[in-house]
Protein backbone atom coordinates (compact mmCIF):
# COMPACT_ATOMS: atom_id res chain seq x y z
CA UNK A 1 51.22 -27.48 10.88
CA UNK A 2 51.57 -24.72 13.05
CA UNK A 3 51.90 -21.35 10.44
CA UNK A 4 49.13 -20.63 9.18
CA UNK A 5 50.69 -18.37 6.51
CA UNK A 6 52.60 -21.51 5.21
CA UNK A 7 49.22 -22.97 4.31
CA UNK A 8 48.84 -22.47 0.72
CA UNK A 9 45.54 -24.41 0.95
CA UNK A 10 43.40 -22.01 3.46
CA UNK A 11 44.90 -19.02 2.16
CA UNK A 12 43.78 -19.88 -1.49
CA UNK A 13 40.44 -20.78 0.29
CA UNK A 14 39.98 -17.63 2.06
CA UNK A 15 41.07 -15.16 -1.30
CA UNK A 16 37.83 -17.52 -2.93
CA UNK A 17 35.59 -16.72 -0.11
CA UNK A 18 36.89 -13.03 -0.29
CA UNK A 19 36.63 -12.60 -3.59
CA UNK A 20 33.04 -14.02 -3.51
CA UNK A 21 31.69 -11.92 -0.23
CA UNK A 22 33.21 -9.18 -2.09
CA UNK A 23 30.45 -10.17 -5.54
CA UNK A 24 27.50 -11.13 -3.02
CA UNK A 25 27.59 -7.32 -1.83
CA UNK A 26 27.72 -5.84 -5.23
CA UNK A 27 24.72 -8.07 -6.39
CA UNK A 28 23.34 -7.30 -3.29
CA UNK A 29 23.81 -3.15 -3.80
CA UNK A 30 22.73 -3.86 -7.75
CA UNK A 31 19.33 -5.97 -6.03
CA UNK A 32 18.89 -3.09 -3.97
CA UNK A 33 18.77 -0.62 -6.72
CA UNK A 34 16.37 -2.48 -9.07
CA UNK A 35 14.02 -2.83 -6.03
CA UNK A 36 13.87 0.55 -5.54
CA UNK A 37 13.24 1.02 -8.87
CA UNK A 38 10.30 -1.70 -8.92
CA UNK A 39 8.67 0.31 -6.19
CA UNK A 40 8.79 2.86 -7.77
CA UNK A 41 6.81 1.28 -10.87
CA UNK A 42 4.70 -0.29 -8.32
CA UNK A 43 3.54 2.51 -6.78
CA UNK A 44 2.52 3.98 -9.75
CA UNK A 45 0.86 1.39 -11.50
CA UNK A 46 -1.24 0.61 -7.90
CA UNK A 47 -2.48 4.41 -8.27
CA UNK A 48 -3.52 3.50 -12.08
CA UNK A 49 -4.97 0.18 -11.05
CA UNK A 50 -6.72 1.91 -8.33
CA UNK A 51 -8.76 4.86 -10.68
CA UNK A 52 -9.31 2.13 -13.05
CA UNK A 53 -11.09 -0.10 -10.29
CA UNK A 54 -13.06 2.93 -9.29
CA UNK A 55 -13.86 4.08 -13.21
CA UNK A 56 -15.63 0.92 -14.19
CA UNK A 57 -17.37 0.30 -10.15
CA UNK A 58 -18.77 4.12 -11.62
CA UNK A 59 -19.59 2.63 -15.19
CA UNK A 60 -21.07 -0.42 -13.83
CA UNK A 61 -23.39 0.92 -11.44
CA UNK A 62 -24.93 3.88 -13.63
CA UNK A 63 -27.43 1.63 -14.86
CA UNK A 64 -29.20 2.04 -11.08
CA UNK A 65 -29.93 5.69 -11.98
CA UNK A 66 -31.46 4.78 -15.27
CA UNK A 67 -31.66 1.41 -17.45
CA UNK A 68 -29.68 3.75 -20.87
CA UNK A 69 -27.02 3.53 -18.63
CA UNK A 70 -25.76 -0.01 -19.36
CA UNK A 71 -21.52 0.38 -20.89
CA UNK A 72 -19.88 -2.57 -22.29
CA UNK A 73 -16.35 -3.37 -21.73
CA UNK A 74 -14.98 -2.16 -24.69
CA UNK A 75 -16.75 1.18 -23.81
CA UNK A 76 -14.61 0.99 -19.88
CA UNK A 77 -11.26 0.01 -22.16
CA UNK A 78 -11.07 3.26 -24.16
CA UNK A 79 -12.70 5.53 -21.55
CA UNK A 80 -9.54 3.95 -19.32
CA UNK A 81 -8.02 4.51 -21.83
CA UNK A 82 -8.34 8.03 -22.61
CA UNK A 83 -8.01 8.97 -19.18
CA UNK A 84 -4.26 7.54 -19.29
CA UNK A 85 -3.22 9.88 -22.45
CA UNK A 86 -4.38 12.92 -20.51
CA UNK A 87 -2.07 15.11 -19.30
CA UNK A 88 -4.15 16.70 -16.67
CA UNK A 89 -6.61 18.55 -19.12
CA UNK A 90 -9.74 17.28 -19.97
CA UNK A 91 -10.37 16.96 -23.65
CA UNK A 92 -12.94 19.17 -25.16
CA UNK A 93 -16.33 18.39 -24.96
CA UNK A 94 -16.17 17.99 -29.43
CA UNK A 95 -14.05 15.50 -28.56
CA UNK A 96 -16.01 13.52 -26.18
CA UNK A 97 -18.50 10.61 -27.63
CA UNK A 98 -21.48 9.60 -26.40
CA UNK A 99 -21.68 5.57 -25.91
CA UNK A 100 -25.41 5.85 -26.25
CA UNK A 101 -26.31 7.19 -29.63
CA UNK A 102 -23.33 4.81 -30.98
CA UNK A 103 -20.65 7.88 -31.67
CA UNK A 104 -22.46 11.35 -31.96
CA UNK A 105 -20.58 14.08 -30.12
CA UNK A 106 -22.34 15.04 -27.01
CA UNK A 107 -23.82 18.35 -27.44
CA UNK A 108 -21.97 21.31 -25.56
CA UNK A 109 -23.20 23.90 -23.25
CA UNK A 110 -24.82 26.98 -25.32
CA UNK A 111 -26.21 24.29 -28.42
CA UNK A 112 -29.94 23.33 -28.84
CA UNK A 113 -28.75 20.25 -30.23
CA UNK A 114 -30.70 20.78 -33.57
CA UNK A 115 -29.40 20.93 -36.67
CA UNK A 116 -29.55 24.05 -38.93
């Protein structure tokens, strides 16, 4: 009763509870990692999720300035997202459609816009 070293039960008891203190710290350091990671993500995807917010508050409220400007969802989805396969360079104004006239390129700077 009195040697605690004698007592096969406790000791086995406190290798468990070692042993287990010792795998709640390295879930704990692998939790730790992943979180850091989901910030990460997070933070990113809350400054996409923010521009996207303000593109469509834009979209929706052009039709104040003028009645043509009315865009339908589908219209805010791949202006979205074209804006997420930039890499920082605007696409050339060829490129760009115009959601009015159902497709026509929007004419650039320097063309009359007539055909010849």
């Amino acid at each position: 009763e009195g040697d605690l070293l004698a007592n096969t039960t406790l000791i086995e008891g406190l290798e468990r509870t070692k042993a287990t203190g010792s795998e709640i710290t390295a879930r704990q350091e692998e939790i730790a990692r992943v979180e850091a990671g989901m910030k990460v993500a997070l933070d990113t995807y809350h400054q996409v999720a923010s521009r996207g917010v303000s593109l469509w508050l834009v979209l929706d409220s052009l039709w104040r300035l003028n009645h043509l400007y009315r865009f339908s969802l589908v219209h805010f989805i791949d202006a979205f997202s074209a804006g997420l396969k930039l890499d920082g360079d605007p696409p050339p104004p060829s490129a760009i459609k115009s959601p009015i006239s159902g497709g026509a390129t929007a004419p650039t700077r320097g063309s009359s816009g007539a055909a010849s």
